[in-house]
N, C-alpha and C. Protein backbone atom coordinates (compact mmCIF):
# COMPACT_ATOMS: atom_id res chain seq x y z
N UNK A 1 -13.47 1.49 -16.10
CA UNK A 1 -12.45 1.88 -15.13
C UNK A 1 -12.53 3.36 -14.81
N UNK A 2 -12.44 4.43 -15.37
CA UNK A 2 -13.02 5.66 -15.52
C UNK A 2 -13.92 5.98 -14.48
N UNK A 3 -15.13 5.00 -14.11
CA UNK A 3 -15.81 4.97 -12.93
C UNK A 3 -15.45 5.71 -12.18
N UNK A 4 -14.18 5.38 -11.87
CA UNK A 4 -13.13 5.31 -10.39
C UNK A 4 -12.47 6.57 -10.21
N UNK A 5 -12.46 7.27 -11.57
CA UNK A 5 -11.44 8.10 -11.51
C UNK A 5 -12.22 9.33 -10.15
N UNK A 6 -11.00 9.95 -9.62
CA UNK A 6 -11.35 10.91 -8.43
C UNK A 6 -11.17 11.81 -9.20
N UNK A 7 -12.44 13.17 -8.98
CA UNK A 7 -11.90 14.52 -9.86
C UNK A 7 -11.77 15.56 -8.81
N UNK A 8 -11.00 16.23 -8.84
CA UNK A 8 -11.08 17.74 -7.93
C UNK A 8 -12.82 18.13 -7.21
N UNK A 9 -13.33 18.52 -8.72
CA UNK A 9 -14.83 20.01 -8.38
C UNK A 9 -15.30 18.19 -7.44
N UNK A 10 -15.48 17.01 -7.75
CA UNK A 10 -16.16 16.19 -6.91
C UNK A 10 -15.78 15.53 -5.73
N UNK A 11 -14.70 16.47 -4.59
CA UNK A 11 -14.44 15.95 -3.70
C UNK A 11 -14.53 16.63 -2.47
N UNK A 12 -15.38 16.24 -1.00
CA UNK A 12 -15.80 17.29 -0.23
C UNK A 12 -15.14 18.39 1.06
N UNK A 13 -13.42 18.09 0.45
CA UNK A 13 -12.34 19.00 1.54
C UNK A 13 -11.61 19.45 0.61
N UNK A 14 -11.03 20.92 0.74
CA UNK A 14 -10.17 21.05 0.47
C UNK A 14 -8.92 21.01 0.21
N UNK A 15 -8.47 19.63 1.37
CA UNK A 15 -7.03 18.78 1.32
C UNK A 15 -7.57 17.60 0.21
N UNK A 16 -8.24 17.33 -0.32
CA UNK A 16 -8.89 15.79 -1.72
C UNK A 16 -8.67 16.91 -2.37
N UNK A 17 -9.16 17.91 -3.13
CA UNK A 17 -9.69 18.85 -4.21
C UNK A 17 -7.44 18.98 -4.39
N UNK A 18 -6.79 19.50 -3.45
CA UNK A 18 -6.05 20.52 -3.40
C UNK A 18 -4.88 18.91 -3.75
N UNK A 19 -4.63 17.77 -3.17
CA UNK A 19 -3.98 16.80 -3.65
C UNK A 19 -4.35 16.15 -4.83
N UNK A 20 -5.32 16.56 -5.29
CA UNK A 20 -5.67 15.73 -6.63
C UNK A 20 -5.34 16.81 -7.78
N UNK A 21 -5.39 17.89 -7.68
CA UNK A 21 -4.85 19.48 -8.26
C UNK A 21 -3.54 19.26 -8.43
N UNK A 22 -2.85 18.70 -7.49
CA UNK A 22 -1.41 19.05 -7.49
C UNK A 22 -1.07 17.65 -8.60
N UNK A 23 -1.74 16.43 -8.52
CA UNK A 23 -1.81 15.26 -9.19
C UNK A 23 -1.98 15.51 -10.63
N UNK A 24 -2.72 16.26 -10.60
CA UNK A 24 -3.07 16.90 -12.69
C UNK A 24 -2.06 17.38 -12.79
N UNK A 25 -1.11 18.21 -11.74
CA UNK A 25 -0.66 19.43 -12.56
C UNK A 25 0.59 18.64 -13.41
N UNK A 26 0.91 17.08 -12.79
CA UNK A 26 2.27 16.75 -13.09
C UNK A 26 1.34 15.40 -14.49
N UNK A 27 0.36 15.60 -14.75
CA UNK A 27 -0.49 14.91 -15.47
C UNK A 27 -1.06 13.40 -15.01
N UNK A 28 -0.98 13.12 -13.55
CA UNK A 28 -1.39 12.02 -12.75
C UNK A 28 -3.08 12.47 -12.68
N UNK A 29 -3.64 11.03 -12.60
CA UNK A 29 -4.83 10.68 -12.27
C UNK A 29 -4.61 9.85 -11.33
N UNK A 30 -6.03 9.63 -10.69
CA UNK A 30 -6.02 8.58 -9.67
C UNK A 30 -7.50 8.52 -9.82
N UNK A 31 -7.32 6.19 -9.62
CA UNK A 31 -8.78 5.63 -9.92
C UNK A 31 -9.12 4.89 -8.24
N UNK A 32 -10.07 4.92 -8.15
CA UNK A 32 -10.18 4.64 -6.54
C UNK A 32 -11.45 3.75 -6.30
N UNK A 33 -11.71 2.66 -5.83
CA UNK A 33 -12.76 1.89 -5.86
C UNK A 33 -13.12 1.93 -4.39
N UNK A 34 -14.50 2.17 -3.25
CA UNK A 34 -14.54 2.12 -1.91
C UNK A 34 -13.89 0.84 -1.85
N UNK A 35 -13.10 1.10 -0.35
CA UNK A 35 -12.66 -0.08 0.33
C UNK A 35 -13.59 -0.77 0.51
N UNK A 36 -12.94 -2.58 0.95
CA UNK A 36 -14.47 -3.46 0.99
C UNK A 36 -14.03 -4.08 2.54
N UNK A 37 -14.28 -2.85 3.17
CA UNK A 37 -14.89 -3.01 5.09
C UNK A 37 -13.39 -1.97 5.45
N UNK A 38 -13.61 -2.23 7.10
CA UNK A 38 -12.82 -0.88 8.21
C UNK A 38 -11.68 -1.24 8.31
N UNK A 39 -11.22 -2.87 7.89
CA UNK A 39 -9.57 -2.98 7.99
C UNK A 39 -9.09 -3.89 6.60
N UNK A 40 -7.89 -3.60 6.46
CA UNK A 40 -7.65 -4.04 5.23
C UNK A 40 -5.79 -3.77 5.17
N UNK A 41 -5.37 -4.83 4.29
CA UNK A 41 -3.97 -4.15 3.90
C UNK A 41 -3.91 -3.41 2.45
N UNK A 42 -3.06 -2.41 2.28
CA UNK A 42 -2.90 -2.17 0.95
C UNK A 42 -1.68 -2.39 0.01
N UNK A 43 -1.46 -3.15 -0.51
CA UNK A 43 -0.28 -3.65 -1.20
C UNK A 43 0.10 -2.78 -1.98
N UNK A 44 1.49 -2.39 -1.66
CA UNK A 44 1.70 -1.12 -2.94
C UNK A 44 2.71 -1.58 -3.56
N UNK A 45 2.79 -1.93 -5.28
CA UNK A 45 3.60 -2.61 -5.88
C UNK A 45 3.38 -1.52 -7.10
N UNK A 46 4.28 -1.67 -8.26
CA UNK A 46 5.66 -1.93 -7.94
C UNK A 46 6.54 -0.32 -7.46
N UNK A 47 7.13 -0.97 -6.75
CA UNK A 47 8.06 0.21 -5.94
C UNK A 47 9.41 -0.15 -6.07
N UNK A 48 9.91 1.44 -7.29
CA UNK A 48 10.94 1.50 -7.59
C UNK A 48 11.83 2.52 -7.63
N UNK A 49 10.73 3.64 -7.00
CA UNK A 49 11.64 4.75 -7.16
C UNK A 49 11.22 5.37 -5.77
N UNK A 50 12.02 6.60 -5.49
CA UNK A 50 11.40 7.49 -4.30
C UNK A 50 10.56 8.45 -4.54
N UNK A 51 10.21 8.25 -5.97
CA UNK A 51 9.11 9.33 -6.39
C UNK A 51 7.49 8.88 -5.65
N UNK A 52 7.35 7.03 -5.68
CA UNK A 52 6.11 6.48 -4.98
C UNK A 52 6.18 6.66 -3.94
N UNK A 53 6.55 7.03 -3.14
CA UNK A 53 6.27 7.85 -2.02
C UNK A 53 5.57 9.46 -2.02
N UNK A 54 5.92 10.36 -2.78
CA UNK A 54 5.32 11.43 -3.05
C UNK A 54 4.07 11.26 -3.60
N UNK A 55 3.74 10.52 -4.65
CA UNK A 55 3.04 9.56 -5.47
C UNK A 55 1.65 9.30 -4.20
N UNK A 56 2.41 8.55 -3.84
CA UNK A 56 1.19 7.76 -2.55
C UNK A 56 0.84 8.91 -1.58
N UNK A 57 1.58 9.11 -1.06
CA UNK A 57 0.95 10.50 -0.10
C UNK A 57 0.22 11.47 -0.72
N UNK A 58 0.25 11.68 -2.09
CA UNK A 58 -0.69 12.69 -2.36
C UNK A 58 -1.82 11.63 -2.61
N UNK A 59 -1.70 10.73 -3.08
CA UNK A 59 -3.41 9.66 -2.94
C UNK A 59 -3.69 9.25 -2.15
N UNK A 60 -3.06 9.52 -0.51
CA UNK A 60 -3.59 9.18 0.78
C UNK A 60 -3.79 10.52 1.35
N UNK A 61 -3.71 11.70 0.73
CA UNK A 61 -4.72 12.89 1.22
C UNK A 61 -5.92 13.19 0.05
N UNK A 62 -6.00 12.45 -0.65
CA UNK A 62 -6.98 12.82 -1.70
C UNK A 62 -8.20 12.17 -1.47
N UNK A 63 -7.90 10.37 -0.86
CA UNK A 63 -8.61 9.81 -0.12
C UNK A 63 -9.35 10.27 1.17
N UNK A 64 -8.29 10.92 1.98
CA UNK A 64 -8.30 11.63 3.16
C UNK A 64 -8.74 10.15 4.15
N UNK A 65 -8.18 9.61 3.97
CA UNK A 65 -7.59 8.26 4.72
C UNK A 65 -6.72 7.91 5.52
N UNK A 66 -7.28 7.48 6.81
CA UNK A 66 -5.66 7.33 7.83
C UNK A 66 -5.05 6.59 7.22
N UNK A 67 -4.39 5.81 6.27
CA UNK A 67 -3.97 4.98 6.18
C UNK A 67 -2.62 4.39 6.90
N UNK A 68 -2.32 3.86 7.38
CA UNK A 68 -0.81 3.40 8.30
C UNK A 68 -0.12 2.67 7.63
N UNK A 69 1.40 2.73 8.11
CA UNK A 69 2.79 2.33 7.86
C UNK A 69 3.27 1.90 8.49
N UNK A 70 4.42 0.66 8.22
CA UNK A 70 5.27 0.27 9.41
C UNK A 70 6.72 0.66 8.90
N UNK A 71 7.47 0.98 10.39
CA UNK A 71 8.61 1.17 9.65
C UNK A 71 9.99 0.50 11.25
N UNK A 72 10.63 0.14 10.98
CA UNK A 72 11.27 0.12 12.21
C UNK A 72 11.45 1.09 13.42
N UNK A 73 11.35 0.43 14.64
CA UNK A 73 11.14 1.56 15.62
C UNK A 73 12.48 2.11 16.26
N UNK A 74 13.44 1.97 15.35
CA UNK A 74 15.03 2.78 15.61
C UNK A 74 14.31 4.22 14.96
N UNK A 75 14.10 4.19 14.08
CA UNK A 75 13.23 5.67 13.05
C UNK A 75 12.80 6.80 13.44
N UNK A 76 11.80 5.84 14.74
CA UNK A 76 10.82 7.04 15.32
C UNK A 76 11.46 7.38 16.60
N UNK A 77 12.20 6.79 17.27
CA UNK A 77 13.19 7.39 18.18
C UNK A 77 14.38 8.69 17.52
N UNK A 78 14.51 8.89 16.56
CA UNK A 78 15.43 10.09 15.71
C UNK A 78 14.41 11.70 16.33
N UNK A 79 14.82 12.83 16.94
CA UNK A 79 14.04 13.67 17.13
C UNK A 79 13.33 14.41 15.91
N UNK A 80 12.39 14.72 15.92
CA UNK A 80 11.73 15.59 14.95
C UNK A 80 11.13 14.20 14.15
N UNK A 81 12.21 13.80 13.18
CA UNK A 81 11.50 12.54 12.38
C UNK A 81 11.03 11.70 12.66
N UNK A 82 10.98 11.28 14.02
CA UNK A 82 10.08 10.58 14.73
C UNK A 82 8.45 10.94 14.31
N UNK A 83 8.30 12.03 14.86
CA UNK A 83 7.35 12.63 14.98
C UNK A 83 6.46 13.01 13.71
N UNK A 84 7.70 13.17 12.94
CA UNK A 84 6.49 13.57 11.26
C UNK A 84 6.30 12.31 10.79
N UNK A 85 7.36 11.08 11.00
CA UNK A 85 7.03 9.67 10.56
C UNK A 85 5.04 9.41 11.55
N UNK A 86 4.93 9.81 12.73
CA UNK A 86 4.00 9.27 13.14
C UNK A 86 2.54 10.21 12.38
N UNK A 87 2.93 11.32 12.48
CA UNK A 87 2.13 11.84 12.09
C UNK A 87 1.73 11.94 9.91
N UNK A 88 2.29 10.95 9.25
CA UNK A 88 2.29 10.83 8.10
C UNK A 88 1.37 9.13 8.44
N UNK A 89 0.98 8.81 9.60
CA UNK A 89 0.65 7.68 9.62
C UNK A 89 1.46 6.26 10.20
N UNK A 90 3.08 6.70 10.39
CA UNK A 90 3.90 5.57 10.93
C UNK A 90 3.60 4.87 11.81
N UNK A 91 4.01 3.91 12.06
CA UNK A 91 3.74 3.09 13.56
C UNK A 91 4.86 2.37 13.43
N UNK A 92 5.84 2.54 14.56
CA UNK A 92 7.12 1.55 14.98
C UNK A 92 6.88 0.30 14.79
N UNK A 93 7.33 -1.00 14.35
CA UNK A 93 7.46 -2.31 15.19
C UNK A 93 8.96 -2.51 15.59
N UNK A 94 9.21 -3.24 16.29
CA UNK A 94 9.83 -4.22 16.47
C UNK A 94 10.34 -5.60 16.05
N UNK A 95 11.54 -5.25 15.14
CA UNK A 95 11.96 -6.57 13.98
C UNK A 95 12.78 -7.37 15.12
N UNK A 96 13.03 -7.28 16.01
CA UNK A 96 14.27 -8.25 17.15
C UNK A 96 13.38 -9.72 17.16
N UNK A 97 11.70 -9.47 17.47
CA UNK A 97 11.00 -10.09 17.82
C UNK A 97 9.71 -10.46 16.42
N UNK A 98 10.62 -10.98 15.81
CA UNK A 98 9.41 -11.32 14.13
C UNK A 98 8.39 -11.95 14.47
N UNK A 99 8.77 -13.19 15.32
CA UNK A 99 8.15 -14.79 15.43
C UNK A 99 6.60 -14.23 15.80
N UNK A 100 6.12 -13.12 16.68
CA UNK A 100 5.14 -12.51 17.44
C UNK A 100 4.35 -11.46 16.83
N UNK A 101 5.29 -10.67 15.75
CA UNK A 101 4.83 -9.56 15.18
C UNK A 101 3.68 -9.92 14.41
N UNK A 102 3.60 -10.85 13.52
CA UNK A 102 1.98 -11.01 12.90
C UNK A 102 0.85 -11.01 14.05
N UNK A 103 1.12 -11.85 14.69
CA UNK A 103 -0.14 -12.01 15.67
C UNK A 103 -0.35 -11.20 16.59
N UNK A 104 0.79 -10.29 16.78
CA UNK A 104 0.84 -8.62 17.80
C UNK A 104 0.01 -7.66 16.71
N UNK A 105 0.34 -7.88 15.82
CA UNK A 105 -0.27 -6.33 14.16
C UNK A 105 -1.62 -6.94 13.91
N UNK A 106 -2.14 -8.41 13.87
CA UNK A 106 -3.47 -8.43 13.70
C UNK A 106 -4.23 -8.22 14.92
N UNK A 107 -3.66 -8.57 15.66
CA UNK A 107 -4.65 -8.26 16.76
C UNK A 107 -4.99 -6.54 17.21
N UNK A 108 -3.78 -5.70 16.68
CA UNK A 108 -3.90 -4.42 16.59
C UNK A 108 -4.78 -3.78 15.99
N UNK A 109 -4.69 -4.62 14.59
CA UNK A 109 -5.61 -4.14 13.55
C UNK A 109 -6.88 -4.64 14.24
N UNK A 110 -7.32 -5.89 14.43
CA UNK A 110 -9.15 -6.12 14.77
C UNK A 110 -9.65 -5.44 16.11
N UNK A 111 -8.50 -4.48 16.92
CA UNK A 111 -8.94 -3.87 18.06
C UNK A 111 -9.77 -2.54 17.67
N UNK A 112 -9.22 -2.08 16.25
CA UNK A 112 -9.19 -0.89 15.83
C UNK A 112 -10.39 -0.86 15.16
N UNK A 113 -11.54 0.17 15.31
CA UNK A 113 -12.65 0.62 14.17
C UNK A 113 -12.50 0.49 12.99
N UNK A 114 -10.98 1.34 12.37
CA UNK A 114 -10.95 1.46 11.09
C UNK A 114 -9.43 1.28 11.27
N UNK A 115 -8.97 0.16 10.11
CA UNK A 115 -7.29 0.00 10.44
C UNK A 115 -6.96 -0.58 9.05
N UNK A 116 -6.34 0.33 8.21
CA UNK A 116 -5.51 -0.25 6.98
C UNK A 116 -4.42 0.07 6.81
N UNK A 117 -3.40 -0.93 6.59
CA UNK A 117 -2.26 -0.51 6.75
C UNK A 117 -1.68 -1.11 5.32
N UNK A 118 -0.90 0.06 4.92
CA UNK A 118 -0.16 0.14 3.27
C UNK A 118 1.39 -0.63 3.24
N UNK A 119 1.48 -1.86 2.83
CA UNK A 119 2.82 -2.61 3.20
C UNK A 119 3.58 -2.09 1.46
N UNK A 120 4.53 -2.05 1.20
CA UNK A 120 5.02 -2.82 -0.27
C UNK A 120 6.03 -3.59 0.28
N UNK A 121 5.93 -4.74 -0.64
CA UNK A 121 6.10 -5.99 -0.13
C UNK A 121 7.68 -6.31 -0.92
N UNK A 122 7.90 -6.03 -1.86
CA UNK A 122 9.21 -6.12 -1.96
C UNK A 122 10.31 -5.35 -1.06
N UNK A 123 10.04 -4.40 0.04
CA UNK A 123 10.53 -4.22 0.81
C UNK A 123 12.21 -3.12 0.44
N UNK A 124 11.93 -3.01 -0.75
CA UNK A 124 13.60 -2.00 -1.56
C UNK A 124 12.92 -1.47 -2.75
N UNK A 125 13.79 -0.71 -3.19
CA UNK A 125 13.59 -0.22 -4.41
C UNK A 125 14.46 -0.36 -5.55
N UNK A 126 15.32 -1.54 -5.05
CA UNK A 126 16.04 -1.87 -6.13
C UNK A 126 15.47 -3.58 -6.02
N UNK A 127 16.00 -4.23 -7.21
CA UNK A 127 15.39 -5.48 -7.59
C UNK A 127 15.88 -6.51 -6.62
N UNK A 128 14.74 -7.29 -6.59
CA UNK A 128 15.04 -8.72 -5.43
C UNK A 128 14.21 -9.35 -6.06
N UNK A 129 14.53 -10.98 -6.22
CA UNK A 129 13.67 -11.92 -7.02
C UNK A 129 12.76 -12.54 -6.06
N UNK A 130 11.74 -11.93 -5.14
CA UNK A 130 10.68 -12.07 -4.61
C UNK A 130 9.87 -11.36 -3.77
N UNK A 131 8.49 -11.21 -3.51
CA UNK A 131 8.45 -10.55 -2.51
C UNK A 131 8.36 -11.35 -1.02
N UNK A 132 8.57 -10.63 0.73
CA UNK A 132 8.29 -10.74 1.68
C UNK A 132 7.22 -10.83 2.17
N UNK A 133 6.76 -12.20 2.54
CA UNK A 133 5.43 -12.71 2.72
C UNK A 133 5.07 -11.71 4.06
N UNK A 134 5.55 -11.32 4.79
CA UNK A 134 4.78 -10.83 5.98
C UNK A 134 3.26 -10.47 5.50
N UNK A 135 2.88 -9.29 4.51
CA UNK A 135 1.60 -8.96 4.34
C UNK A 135 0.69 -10.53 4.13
N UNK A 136 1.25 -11.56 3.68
CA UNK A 136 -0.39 -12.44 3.07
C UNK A 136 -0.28 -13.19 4.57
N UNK A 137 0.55 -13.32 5.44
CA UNK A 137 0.29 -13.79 6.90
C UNK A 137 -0.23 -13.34 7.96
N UNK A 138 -0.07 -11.76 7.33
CA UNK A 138 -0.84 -10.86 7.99
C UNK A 138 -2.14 -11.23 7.99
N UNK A 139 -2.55 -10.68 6.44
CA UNK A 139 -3.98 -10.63 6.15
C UNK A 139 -4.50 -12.17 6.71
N UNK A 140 -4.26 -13.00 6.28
CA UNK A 140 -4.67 -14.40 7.12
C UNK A 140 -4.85 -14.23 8.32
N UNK A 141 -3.91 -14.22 9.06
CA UNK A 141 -4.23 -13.95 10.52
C UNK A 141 -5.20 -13.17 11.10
N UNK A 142 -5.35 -11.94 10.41
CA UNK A 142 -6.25 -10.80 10.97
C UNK A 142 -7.34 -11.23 10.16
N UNK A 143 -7.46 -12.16 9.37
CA UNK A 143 -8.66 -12.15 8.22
C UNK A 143 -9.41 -11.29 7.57
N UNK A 144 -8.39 -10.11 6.94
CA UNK A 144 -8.79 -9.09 6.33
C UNK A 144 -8.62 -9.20 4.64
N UNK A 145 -9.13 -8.05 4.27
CA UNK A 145 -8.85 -8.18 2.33
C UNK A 145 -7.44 -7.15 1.89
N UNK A 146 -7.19 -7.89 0.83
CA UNK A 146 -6.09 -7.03 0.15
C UNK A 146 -6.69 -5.87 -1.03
N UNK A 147 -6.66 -4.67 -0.57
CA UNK A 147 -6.36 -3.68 -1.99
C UNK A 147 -5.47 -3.99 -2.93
N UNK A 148 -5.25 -3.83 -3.96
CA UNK A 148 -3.77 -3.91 -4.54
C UNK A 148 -3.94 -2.15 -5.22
N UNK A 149 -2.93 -1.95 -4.59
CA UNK A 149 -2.40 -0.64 -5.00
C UNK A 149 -1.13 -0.30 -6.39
N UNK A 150 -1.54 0.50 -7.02
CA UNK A 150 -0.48 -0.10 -8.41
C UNK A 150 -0.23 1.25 -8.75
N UNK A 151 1.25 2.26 -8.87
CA UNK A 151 1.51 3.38 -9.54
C UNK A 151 2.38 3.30 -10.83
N UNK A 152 1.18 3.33 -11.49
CA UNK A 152 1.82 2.98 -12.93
C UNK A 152 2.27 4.17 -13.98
N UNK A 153 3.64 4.52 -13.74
CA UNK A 153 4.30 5.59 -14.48
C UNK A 153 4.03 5.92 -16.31
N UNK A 154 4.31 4.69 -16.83
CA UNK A 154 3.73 4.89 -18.46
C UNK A 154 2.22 5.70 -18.73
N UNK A 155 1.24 4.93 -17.70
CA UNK A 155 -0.05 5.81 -17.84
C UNK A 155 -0.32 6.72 -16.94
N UNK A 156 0.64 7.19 -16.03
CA UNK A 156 0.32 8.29 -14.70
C UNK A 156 -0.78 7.99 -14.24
N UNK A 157 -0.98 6.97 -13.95
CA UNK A 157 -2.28 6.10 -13.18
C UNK A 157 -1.44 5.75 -11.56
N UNK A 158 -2.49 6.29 -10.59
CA UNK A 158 -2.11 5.72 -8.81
C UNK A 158 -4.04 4.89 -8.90
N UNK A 159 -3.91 4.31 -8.53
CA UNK A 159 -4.88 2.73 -8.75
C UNK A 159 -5.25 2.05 -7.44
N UNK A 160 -6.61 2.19 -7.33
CA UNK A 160 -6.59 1.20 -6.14
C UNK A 160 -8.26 0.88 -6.24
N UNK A 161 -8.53 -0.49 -7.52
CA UNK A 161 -9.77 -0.72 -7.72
C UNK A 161 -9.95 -1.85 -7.33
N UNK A 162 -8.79 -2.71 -6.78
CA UNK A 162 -8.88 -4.39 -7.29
C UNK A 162 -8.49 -4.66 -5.99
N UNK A 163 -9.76 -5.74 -5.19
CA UNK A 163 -9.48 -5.95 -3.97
C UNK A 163 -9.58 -7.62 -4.22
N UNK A 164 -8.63 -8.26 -3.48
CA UNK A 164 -8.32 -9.46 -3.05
C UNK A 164 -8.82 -10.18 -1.73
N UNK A 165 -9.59 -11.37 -1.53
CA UNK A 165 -10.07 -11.71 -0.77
C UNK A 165 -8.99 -12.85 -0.53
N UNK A 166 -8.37 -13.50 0.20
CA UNK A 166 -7.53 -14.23 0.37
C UNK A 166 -8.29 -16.07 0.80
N UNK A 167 -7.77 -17.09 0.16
CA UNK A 167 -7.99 -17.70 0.31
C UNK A 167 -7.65 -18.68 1.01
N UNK A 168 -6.27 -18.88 1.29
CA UNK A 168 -5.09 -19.36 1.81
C UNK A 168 -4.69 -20.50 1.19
N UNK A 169 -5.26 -20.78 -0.40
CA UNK A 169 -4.25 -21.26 -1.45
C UNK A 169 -2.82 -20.79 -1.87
N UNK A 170 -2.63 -20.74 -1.82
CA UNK A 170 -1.34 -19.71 -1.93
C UNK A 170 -0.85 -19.37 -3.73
N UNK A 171 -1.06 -20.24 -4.15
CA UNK A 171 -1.30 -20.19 -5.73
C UNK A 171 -2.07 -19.69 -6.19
N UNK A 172 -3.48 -19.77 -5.74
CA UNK A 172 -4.60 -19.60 -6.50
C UNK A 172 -4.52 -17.70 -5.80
N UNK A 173 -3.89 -17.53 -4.62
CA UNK A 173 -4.40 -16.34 -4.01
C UNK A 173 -2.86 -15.24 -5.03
N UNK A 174 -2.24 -15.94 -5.14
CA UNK A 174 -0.90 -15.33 -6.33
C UNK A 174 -1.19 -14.92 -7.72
N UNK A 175 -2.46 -15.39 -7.99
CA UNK A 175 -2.33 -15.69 -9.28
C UNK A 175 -3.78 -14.30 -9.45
N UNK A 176 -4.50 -14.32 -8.27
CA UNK A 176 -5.31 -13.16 -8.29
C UNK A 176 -4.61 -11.79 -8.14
N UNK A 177 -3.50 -11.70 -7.49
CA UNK A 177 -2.80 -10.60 -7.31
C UNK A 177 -2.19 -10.58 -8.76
N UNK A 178 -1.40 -11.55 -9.32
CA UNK A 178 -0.67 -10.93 -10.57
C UNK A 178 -1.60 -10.48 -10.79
N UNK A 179 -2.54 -10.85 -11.44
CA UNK A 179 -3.96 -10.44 -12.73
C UNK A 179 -4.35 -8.94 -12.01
N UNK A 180 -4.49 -8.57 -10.76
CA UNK A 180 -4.59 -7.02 -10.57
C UNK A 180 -3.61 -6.39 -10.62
N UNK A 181 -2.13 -6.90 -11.26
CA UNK A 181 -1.17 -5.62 -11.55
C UNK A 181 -0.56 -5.85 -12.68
N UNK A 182 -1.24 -6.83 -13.33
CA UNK A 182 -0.55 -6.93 -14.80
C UNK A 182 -0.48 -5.71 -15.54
N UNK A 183 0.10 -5.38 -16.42
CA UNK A 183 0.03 -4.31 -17.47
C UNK A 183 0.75 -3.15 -16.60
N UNK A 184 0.72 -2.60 -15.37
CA UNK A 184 1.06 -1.54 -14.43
C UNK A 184 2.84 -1.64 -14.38
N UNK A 185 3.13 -0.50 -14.47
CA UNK A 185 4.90 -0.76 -14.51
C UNK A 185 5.32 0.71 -13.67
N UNK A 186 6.53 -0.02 -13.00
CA UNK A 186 7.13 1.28 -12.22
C UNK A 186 7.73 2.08 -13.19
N UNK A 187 8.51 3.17 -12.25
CA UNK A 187 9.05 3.83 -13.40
C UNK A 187 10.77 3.16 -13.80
N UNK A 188 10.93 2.22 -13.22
CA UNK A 188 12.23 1.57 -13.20
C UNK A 188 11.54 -0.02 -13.62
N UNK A 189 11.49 -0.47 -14.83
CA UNK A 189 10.84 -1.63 -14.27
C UNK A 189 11.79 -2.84 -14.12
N UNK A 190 13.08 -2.73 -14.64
CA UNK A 190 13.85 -3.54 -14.66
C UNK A 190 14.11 -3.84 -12.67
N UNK A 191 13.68 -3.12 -12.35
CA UNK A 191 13.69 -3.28 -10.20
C UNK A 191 12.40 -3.82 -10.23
N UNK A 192 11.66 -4.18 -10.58
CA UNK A 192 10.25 -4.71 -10.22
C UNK A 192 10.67 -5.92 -9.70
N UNK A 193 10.35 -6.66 -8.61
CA UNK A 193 9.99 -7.69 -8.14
C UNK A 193 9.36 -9.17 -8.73
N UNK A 194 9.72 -10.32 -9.19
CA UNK A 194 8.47 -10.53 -9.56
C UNK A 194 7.52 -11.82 -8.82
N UNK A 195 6.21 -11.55 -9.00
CA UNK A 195 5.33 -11.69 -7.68
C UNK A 195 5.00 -13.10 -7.42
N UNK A 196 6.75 -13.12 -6.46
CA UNK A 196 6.50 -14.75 -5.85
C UNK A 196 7.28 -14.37 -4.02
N UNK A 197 6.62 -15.15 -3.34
CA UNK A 197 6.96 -15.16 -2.03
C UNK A 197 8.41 -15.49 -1.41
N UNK A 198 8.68 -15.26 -0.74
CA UNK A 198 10.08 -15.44 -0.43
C UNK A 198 9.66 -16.80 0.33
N UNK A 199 8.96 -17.15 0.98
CA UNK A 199 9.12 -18.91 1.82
C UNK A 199 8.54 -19.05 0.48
N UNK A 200 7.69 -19.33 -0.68
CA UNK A 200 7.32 -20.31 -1.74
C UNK A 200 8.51 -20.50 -3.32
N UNK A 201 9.88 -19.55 -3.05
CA UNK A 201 10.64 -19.41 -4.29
C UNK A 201 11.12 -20.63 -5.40
């Protein structure tokens, strides 16, 4: 696993060197495996605090990765925060109209050269007994792979080695995701999610 790990002196910008610096200083590492192709989702579990957000943004400049976000498009209409939401990677949708949104976001994504977009799927940061399937309907639809992204507080590990190819078993494709975040715990874990779909409960 070590493989993976990203170090400062071996990274070729000064925004990777200077986010992975700031990552030691609080005693975080980060293990990173190449993505496997130009579009992809990244599942970021478990999310429990507002610290994974600071967390993730410094391992999405260390990467130096567009990576994208969705967030409702009431958000990016707010002045100013509009604007740093887009420029951190945001992209509005439109929740009025769900029934369309998968097949509007994949087709976005396969228009695009390079398009990965970072969902967490429990959708709060306080506890709910499942997660929101949107991402595995996604990835189906667009026929892309899953990263699983994991910030695991006990070992100050941000993680992203274990990619998921989806099968559209839905069991068998569940049971590959637990096994890439077993052992990984938020820093709240009693809010962790645990990893079953909201249409399969």
């Amino acid at each position: 696993m070590n493989d993976y790990q990203l170090k400062p002196e071996a990274m070729p910008t000064w925004k990777q060197r200077t986010a992975l610096r700031i990552m030691g200083w609080f005693g975080w590492r980060m293990l990173a495996a190449p993505l496997p192709g130009p579009r992809g989702i990244a599942v970021v579990y478990p999310h429990t605090s507002n610290w994974d957000f600071m967390i993730g943004l410094l391992g999405k400049w260390a990467l130096d990765l567009p990576f994208r976000w969705l967030a409702k498009d009431s958000l990016f209409k707010i002045p100013l925060m509009g604007s740093w939401f887009r420029w951190l990677g945001g992209e509005p949708v439109d929740r009025s109209a769900p029934n369309g949104m998968i097949k509007a976001q994949a087709e976005r994504m396969n228009a695009a050269d390079w398009y990965w977009l970072a969902i967490t799927p429990e959708a709060t940061r306080s506890y709910r007994p499942h997660w929101k399937s949107g991402f595995y309907h996604l990835a189906l639809e667009a026929k892309v792979p899953l990263t699983l992204v994991y910030i695991d507080y006990p070992n100050k590990v941000l993680g992203l080695t274990t990619h998921v190819h989806l099968t559209g078993d839905l069991e068998k494709d569940l049971e590959a995701i637990r096994a890439g975040y077993a052992g990984h715990r938020g820093l709240y874990p009693k809010n962790e999610a645990p990893i079953v779909l909201a249409d399969r409960k």
